[in-house]
C-alpha atoms as a PDB file:
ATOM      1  CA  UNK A   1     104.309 118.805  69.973  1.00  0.00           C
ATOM      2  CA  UNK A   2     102.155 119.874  72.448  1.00  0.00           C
ATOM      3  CA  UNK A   3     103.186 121.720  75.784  1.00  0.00           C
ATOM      4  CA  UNK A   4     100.224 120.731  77.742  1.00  0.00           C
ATOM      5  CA  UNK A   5      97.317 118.091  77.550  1.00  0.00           C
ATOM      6  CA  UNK A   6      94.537 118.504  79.422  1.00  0.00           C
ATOM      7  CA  UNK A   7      92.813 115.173  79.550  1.00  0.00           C
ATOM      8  CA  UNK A   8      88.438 115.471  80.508  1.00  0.00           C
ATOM      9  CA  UNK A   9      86.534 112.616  80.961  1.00  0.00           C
ATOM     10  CA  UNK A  10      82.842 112.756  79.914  1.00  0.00           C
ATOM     11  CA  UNK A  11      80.115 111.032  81.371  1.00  0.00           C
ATOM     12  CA  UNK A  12      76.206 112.391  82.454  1.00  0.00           C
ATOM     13  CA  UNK A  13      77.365 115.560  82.200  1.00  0.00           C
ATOM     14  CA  UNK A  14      74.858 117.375  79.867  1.00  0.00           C
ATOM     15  CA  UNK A  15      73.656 120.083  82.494  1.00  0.00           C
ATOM     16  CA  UNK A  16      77.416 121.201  82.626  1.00  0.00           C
ATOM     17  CA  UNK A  17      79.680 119.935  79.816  1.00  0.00           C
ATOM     18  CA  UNK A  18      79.052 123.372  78.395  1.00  0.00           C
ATOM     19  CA  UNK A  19      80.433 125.528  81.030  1.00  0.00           C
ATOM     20  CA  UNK A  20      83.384 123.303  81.229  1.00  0.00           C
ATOM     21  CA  UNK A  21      84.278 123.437  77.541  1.00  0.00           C
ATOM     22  CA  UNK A  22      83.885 127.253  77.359  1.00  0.00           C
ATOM     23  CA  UNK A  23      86.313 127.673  80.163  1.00  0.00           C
ATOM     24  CA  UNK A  24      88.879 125.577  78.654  1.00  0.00           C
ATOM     25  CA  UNK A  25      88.396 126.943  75.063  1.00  0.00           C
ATOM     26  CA  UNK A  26      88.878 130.147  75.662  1.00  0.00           C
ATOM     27  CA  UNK A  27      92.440 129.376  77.423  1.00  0.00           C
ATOM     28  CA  UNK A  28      94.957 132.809  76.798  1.00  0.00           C
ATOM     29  CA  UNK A  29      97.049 129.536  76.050  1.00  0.00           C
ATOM     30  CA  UNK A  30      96.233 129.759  72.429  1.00  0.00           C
ATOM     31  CA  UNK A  31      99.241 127.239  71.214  1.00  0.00           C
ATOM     32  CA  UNK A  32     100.767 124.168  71.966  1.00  0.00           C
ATOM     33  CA  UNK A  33      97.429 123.102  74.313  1.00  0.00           C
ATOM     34  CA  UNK A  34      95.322 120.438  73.764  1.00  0.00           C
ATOM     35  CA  UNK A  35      92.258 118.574  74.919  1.00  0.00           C
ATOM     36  CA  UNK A  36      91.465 115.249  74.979  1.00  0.00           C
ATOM     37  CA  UNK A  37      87.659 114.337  75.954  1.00  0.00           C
ATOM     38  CA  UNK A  38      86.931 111.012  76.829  1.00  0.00           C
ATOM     39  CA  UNK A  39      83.075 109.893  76.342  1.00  0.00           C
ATOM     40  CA  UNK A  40      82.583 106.948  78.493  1.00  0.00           C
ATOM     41  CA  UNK A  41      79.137 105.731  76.521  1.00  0.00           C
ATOM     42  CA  UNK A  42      77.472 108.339  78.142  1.00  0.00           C
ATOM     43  CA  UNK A  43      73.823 108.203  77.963  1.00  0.00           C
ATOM     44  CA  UNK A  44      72.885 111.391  77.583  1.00  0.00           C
ATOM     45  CA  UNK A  45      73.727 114.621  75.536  1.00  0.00           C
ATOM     46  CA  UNK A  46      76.732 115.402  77.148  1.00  0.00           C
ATOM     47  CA  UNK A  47      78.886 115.072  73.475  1.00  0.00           C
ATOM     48  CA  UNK A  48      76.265 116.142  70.876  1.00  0.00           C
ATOM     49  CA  UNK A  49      76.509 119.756  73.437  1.00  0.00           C
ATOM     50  CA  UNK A  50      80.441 119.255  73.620  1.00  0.00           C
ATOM     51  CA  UNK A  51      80.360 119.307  69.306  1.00  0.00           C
ATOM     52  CA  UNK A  52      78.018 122.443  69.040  1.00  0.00           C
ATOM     53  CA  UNK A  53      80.316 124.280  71.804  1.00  0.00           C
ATOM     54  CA  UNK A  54      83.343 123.306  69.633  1.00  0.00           C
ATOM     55  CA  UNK A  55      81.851 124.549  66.508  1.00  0.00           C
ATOM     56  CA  UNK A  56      81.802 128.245  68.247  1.00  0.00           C
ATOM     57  CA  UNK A  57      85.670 127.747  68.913  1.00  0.00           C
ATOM     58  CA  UNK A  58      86.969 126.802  65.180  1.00  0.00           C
ATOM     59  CA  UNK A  59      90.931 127.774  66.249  1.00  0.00           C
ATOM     60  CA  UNK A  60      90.273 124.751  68.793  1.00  0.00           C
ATOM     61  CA  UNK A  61      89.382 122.066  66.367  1.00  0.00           C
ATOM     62  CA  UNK A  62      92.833 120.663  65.508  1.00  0.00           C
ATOM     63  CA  UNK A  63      93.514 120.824  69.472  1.00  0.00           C
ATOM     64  CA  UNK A  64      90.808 118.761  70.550  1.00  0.00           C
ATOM     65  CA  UNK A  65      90.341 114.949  70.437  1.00  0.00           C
ATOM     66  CA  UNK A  66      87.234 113.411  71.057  1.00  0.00           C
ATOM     67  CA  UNK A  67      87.730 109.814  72.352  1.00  0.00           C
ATOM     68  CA  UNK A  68      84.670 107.416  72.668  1.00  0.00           C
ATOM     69  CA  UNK A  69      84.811 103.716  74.396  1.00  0.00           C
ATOM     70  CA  UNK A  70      83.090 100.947  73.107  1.00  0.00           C
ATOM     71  CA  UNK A  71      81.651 100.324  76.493  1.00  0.00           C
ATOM     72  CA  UNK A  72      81.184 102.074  79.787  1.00  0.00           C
ATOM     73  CA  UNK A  73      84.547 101.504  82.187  1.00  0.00           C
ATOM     74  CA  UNK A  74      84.483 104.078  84.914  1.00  0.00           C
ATOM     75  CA  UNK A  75      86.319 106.919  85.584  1.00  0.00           C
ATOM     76  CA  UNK A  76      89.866 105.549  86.397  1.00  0.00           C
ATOM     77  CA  UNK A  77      89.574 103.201  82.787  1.00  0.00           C
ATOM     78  CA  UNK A  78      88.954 107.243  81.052  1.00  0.00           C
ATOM     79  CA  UNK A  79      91.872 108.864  82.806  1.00  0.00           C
ATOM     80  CA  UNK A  80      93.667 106.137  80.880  1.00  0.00           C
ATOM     81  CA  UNK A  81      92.686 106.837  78.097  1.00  0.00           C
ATOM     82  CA  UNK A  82      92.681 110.633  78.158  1.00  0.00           C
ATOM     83  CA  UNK A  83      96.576 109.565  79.210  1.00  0.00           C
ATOM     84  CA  UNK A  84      97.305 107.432  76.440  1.00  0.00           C
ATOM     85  CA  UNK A  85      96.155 109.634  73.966  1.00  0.00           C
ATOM     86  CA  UNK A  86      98.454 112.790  75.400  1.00  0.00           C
ATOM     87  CA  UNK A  87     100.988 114.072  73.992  1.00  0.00           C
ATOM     88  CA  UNK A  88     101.618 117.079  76.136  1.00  0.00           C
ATOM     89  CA  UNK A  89     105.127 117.681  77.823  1.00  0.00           C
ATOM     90  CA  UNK A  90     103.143 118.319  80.840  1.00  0.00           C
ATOM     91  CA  UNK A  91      99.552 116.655  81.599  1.00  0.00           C
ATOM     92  CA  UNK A  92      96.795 117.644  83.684  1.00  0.00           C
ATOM     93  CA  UNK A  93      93.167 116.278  84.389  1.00  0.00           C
ATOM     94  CA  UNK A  94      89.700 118.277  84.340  1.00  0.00           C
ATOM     95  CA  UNK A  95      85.969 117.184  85.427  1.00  0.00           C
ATOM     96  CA  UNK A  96      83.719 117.731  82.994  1.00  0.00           C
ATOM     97  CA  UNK A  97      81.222 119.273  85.595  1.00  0.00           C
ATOM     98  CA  UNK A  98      83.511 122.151  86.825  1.00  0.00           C
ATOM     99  CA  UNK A  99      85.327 124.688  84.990  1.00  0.00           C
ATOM    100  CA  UNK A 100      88.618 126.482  85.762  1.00  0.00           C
ATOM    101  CA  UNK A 101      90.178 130.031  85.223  1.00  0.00           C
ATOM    102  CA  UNK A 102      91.000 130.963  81.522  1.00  0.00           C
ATOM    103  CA  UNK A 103      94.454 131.837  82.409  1.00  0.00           C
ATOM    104  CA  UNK A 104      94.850 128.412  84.738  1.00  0.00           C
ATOM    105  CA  UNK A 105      97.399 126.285  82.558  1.00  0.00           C
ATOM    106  CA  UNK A 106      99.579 129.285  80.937  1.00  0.00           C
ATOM    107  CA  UNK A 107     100.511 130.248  84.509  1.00  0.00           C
ATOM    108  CA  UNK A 108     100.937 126.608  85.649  1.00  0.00           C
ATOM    109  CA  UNK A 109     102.639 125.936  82.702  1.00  0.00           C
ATOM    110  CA  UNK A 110     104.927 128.748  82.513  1.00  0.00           C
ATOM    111  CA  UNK A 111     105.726 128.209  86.354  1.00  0.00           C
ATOM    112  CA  UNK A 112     106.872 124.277  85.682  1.00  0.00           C
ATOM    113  CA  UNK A 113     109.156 125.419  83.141  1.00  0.00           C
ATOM    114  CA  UNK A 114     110.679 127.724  85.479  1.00  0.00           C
ATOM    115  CA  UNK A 115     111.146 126.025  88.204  1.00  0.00           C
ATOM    116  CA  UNK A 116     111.687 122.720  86.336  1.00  0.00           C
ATOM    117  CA  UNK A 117     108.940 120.715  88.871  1.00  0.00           C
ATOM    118  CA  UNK A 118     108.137 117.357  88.308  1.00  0.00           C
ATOM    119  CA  UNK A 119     105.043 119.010  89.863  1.00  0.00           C
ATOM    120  CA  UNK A 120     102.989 121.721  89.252  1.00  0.00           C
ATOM    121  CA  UNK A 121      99.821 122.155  91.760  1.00  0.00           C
ATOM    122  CA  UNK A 122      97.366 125.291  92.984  1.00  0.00           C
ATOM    123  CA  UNK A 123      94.456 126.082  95.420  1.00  0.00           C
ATOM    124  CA  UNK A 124      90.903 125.800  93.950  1.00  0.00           C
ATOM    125  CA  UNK A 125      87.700 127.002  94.598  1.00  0.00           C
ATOM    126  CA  UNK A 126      84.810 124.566  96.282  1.00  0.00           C
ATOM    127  CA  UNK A 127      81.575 125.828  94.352  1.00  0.00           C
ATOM    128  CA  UNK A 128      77.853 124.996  95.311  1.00  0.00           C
ATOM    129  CA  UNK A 129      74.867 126.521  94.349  1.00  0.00           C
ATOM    130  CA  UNK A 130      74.443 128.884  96.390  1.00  0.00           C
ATOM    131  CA  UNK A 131      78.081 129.731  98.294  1.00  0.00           C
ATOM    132  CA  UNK A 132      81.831 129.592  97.309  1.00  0.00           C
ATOM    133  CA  UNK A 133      84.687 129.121  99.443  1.00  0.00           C
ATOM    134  CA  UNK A 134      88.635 129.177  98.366  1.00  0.00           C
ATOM    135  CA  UNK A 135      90.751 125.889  99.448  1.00  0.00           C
ATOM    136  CA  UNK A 136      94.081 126.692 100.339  1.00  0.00           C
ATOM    137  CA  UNK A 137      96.807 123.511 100.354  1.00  0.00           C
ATOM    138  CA  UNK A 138      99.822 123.933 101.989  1.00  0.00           C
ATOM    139  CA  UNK A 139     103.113 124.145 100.432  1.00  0.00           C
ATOM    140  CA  UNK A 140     105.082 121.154 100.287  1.00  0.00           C
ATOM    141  CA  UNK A 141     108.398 120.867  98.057  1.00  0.00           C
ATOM    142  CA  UNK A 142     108.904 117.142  97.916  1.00  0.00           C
ATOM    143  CA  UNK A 143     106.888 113.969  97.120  1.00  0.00           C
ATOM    144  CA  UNK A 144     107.220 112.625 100.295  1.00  0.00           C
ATOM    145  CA  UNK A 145     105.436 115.823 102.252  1.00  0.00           C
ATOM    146  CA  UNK A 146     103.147 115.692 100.087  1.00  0.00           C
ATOM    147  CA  UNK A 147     102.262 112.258  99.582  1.00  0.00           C
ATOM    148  CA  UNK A 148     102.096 111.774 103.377  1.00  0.00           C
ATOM    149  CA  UNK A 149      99.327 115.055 103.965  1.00  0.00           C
ATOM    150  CA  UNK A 150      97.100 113.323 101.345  1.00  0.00           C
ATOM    151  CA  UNK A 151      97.454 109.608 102.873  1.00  0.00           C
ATOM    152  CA  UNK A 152      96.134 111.981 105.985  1.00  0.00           C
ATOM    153  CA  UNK A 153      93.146 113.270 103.905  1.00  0.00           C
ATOM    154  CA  UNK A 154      95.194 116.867 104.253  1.00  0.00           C
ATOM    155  CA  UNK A 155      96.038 117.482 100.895  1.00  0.00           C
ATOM    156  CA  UNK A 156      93.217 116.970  97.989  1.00  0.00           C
ATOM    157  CA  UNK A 157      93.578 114.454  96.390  1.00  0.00           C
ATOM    158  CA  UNK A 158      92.556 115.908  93.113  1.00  0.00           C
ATOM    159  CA  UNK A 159      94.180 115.334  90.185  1.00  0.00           C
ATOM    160  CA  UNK A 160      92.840 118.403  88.813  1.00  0.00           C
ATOM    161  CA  UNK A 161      95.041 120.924  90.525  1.00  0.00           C
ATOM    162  CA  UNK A 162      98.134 118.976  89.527  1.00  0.00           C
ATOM    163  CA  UNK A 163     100.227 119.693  86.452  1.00  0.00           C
ATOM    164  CA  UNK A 164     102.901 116.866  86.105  1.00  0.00           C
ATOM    165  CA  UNK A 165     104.994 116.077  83.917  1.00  0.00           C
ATOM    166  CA  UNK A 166     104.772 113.639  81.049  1.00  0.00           C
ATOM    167  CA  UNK A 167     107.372 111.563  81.990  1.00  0.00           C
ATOM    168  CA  UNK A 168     106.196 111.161  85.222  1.00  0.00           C
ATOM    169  CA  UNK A 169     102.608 109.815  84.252  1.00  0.00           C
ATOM    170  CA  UNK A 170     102.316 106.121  83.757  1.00  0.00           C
ATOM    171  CA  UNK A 171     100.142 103.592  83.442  1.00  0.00           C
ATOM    172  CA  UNK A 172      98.141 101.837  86.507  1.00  0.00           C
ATOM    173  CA  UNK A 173      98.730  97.862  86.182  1.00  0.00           C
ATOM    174  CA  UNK A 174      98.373  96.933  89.599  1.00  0.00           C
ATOM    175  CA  UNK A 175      94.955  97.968  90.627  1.00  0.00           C
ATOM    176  CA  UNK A 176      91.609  96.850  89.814  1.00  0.00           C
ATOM    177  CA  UNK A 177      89.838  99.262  87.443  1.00  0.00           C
ATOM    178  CA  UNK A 178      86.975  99.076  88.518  1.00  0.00           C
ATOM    179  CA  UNK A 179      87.951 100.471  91.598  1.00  0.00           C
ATOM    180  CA  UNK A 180      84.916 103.569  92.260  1.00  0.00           C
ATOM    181  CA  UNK A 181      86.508 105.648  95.683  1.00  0.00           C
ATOM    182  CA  UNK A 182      89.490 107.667  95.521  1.00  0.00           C
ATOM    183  CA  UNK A 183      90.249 107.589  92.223  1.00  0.00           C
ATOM    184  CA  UNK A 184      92.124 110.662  91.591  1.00  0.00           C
ATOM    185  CA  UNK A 185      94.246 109.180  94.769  1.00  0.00           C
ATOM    186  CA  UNK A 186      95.833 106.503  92.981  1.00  0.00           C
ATOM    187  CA  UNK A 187      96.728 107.958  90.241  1.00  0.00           C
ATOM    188  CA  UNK A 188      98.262 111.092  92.132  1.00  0.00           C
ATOM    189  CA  UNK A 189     100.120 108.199  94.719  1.00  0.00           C
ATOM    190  CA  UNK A 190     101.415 106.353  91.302  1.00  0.00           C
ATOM    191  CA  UNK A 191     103.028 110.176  89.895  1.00  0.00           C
ATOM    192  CA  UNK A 192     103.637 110.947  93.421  1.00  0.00           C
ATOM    193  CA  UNK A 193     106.073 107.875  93.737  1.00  0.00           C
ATOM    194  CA  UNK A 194     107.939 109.015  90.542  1.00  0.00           C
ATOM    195  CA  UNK A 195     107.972 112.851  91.202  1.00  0.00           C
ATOM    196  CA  UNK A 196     110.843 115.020  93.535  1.00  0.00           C
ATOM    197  CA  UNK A 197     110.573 118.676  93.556  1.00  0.00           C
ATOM    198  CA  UNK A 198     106.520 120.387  93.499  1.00  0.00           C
ATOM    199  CA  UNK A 199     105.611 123.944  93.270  1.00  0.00           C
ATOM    200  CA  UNK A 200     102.845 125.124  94.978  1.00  0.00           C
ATOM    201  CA  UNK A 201     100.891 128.259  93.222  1.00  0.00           C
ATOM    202  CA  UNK A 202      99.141 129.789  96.035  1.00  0.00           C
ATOM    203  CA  UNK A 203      96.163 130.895  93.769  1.00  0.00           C
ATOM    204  CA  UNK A 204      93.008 129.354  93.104  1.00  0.00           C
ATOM    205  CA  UNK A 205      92.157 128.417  89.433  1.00  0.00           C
ATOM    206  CA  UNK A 206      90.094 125.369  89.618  1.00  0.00           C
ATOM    207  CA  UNK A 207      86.427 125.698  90.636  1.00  0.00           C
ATOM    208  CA  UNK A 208      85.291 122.026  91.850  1.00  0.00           C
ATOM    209  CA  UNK A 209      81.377 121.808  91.394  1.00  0.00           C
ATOM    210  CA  UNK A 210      80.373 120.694  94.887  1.00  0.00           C
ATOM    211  CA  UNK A 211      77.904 118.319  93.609  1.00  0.00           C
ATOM    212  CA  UNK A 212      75.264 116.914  96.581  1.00  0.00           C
ATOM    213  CA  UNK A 213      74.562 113.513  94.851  1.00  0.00           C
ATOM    214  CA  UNK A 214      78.306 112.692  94.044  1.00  0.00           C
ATOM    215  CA  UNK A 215      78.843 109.253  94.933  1.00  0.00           C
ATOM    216  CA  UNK A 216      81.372 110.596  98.141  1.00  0.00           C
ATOM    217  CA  UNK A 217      78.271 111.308  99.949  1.00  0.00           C
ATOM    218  CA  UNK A 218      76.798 107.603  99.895  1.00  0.00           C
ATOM    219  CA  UNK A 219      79.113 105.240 101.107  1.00  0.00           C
ATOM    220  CA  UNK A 220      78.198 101.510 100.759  1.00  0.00           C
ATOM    221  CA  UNK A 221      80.329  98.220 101.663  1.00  0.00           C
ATOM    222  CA  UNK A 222      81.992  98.536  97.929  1.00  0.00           C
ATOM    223  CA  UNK A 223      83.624 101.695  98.966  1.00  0.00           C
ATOM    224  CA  UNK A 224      85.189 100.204 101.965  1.00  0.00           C
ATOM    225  CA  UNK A 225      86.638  97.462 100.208  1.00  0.00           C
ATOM    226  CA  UNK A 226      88.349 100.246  97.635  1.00  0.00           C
ATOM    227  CA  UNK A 227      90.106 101.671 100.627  1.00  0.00           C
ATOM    228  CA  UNK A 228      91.437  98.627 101.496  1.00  0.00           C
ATOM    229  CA  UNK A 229      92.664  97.560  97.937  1.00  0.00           C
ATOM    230  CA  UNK A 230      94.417 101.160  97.765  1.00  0.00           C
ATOM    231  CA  UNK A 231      95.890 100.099 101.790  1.00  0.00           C
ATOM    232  CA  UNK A 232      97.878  97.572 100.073  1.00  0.00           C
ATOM    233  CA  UNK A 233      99.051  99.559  97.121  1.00  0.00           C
ATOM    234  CA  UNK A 234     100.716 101.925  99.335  1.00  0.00           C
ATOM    235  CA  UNK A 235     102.039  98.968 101.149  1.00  0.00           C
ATOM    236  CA  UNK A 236     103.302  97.637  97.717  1.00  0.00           C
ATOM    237  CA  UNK A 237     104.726 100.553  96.229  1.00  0.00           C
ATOM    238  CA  UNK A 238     106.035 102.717  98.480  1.00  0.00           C
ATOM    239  CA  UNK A 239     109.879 102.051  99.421  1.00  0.00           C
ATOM    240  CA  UNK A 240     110.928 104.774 101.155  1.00  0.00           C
ATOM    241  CA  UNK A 241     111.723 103.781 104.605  1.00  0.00           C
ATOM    242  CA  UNK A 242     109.789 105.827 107.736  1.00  0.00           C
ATOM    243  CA  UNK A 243     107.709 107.529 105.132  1.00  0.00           C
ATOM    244  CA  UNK A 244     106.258 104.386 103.595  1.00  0.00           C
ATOM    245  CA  UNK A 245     105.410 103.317 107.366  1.00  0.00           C
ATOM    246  CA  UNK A 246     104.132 106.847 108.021  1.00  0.00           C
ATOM    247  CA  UNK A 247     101.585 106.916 105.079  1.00  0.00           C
ATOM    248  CA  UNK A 248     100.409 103.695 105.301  1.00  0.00           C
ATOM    249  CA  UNK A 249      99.954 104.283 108.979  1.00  0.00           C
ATOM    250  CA  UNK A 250      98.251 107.625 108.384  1.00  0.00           C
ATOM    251  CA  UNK A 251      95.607 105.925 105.722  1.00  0.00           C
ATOM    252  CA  UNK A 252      95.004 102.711 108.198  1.00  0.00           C
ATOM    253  CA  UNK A 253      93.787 105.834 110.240  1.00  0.00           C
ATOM    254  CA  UNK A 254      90.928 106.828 107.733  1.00  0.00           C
ATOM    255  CA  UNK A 255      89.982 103.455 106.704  1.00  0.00           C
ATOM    256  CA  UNK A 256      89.658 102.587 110.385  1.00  0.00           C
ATOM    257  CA  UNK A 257      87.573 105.804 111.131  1.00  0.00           C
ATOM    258  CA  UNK A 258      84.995 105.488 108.261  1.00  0.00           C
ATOM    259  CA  UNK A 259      84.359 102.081 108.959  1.00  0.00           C
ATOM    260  CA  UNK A 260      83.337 103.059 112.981  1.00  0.00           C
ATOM    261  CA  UNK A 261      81.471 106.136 111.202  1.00  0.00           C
ATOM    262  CA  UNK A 262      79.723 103.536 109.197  1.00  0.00           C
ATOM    263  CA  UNK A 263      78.570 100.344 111.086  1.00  0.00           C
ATOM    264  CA  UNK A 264      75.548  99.948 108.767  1.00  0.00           C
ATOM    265  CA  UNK A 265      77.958  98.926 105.644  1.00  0.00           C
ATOM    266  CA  UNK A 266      80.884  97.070 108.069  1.00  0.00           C
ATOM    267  CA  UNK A 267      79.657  94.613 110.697  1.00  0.00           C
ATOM    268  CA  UNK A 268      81.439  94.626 114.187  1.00  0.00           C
ATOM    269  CA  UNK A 269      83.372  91.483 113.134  1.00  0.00           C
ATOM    270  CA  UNK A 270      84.962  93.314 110.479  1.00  0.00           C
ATOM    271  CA  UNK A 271      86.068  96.119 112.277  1.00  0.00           C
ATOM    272  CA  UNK A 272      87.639  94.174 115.203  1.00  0.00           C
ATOM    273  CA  UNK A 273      89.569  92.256 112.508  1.00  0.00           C
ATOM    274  CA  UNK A 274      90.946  95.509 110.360  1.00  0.00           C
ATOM    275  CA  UNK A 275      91.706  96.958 114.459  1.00  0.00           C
ATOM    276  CA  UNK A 276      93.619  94.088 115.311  1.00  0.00           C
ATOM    277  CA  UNK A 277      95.440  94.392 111.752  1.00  0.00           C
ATOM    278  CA  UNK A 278      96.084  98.143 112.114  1.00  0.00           C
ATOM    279  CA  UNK A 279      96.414  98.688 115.454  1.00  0.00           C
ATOM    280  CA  UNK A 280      99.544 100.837 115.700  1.00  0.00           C
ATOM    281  CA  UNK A 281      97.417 103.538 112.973  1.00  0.00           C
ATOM    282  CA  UNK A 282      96.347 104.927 116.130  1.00  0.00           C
ATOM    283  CA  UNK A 283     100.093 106.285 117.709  1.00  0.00           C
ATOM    284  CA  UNK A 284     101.069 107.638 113.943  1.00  0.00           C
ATOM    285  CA  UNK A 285     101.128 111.792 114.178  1.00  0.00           C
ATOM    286  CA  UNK A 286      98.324 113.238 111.915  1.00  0.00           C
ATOM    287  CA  UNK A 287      96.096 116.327 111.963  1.00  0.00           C
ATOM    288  CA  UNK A 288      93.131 114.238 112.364  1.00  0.00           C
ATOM    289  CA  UNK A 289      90.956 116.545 114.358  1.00  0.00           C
ATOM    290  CA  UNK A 290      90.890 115.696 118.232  1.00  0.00           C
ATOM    291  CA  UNK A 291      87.359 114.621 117.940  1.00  0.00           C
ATOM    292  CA  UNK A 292      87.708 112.423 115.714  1.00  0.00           C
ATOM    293  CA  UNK A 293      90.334 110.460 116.653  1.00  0.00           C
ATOM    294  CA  UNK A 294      89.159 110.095 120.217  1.00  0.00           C
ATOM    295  CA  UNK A 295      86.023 108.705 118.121  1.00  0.00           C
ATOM    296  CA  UNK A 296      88.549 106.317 116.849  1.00  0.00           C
ATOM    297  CA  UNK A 297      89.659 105.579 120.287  1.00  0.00           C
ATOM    298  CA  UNK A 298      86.607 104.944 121.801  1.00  0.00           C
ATOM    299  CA  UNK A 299      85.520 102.529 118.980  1.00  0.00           C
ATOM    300  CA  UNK A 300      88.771 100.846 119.504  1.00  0.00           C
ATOM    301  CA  UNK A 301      88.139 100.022 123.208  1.00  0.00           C
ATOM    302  CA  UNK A 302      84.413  99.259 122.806  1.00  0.00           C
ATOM    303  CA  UNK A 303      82.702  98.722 119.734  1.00  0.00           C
ATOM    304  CA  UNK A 304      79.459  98.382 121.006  1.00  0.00           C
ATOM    305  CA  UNK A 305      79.356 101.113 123.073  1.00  0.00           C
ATOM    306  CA  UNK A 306      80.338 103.922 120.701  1.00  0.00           C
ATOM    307  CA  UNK A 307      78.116 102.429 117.605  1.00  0.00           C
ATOM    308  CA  UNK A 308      75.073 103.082 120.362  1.00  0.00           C
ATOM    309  CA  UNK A 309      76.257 106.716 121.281  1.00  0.00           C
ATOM    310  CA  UNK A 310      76.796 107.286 117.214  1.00  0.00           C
ATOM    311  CA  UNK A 311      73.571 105.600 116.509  1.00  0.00           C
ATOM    312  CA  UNK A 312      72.041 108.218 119.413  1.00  0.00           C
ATOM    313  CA  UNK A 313      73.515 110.913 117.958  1.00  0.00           C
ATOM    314  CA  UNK A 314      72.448 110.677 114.386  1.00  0.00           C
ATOM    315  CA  UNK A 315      69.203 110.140 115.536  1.00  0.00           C
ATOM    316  CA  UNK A 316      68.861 113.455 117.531  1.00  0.00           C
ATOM    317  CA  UNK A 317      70.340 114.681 114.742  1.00  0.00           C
ATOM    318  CA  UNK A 318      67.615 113.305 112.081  1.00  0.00           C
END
């Protein structure tokens, strides 16, 4: 039985599938690791590169699993696959466009067996092309902390830098899964919801590829409405008195703010309905920079007025 599965879903990846695999082939964890690869009918060369790269590592073969859909799903359908096919006692998530440390999971592993977390999770590294910088998160020992910091776009919510374990991951049934924005949130609010004590390693391992085109960058009316659907799953599943009120105030918050930050994907009609709906999200306690909630503010009181002074200001900007 395997002590960890590292689950990798695969899709237009063929300028970086090979720095990925390297990374996690040549582990120190040399037994009781193993990685699952989901292809997602991706178009390009991304798995023929993935097989050459695997012949170089022949001690890997019987720990890796190559998984291939019949048709294209998206990236929350792969993480369930990659899940269902793990049979790790601890289970953690990679992008097939960054890489990580090579002694990453024998230190996170080792750690959750120490400390018996439900929770494993460490700082990573943001990399673009031509700069680095190191992510810190901040130490929190229970779900709750946690949970709330990332319904207050805080903590990360990667699923990357979290090691949980096996018991704790489940399978999403109440979401659609087609569902394209955030992601790694649900699935981290689902475990989150099930988890009690976390460990925070205080060292970076993971090196997120700070890609310019990912799909974060463009947001269009689609997005929105995934923000919303994942509004009402914390609504739904969260039953833990002031914190369920506190996260679901603290995510109102964001969905509010990109939608002002936005107005050529939301109309005005729209907005004023979603205010009126979450109108308290503005009194809830968050680390929201001042700036940008008294952005939020102003858009609150007048619409109009702060769409034209945003609409001013990305022009001077342009």
């Amino acid at each position: 039985m395997p002590k960890v599965s590292v689950c990798i879903p695969v899709y237009g990846v063929e300028k970086y599938i090979e720095r990925c695999a390297r990374s996690l082939f040549e582990q120190t964890m040399q037994e009781g690791i193993e990685f699952i690869f989901v292809n997602d009918c991706t178009k390009d060369k991304s798995i023929e590169i993935l097989e050459q790269v695997l012949a170089e590592y022949p001690q890997r073969r019987n720990q890796t699993k190559i998984i291939h859909h019949k048709v294209n799903r998206g990236l929350l359908a792969a993480r369930e696959t990659g899940l269902a096919h793990a049979n790790g006692d601890y289970i953690i998530h990679c992008d097939s466009d960054d890489w990580v440390d090579l002694n990453m999971y024998e230190i996170m592993y080792n750690k959750a067996v120490s400390t018996d977390a439900d929770m494993v999770y460490c700082d990573y590294y943001a990399d673009a092309i031509k700069s680095k910088k190191i992510i810190k998160q901040e130490t929190c020992t229970t779900s709750s902390s946690f949970m709330f910091r990332m319904c207050s776009n805080l903590a990360y919510a990667s699923l990357w830098t979290k090691l949980y374990k096996r018991n704790i991951c489940r399978s999403i049934t109440l979401l659609d899964k087609n569902v394209c924005m955030n992601e790694d949130f649900i699935r981290n609010f689902y475990h989150l919801c099930k988890s009690n004590n976390l460990c925070h390693i205080s060292v970076p391992f993971y090196h997120y590829f700070v890609n310019v085109s990912s799909i974060s960058k463009n947001w269009k009316y689609s997005h929105v409405q995934d923000l919303l659907k994942i509004r009402d799953l914390i609504e739904t599943e969260v039953s833990c008195g002031q914190c369920a009120k506190s996260c679901l105030m603290a995510y109102e918050q964001i969905i509010l703010y990109v939608m002002l930050r936005h107005p050529e994907i939301v109309s005005k009609h729209e907005f004023l309905q979603y205010k009126r709906k979450f109108l308290n999200c503005i009194f809830v306690r968050t680390h929201m920079p001042l700036s940008k909630k008294l952005f939020l503010l102003a858009g609150m009181i007048n619409y109009s007025i702060t769409c034209f002074i945003l609409f001013l200001m990305k022009a001077r900007i342009g």
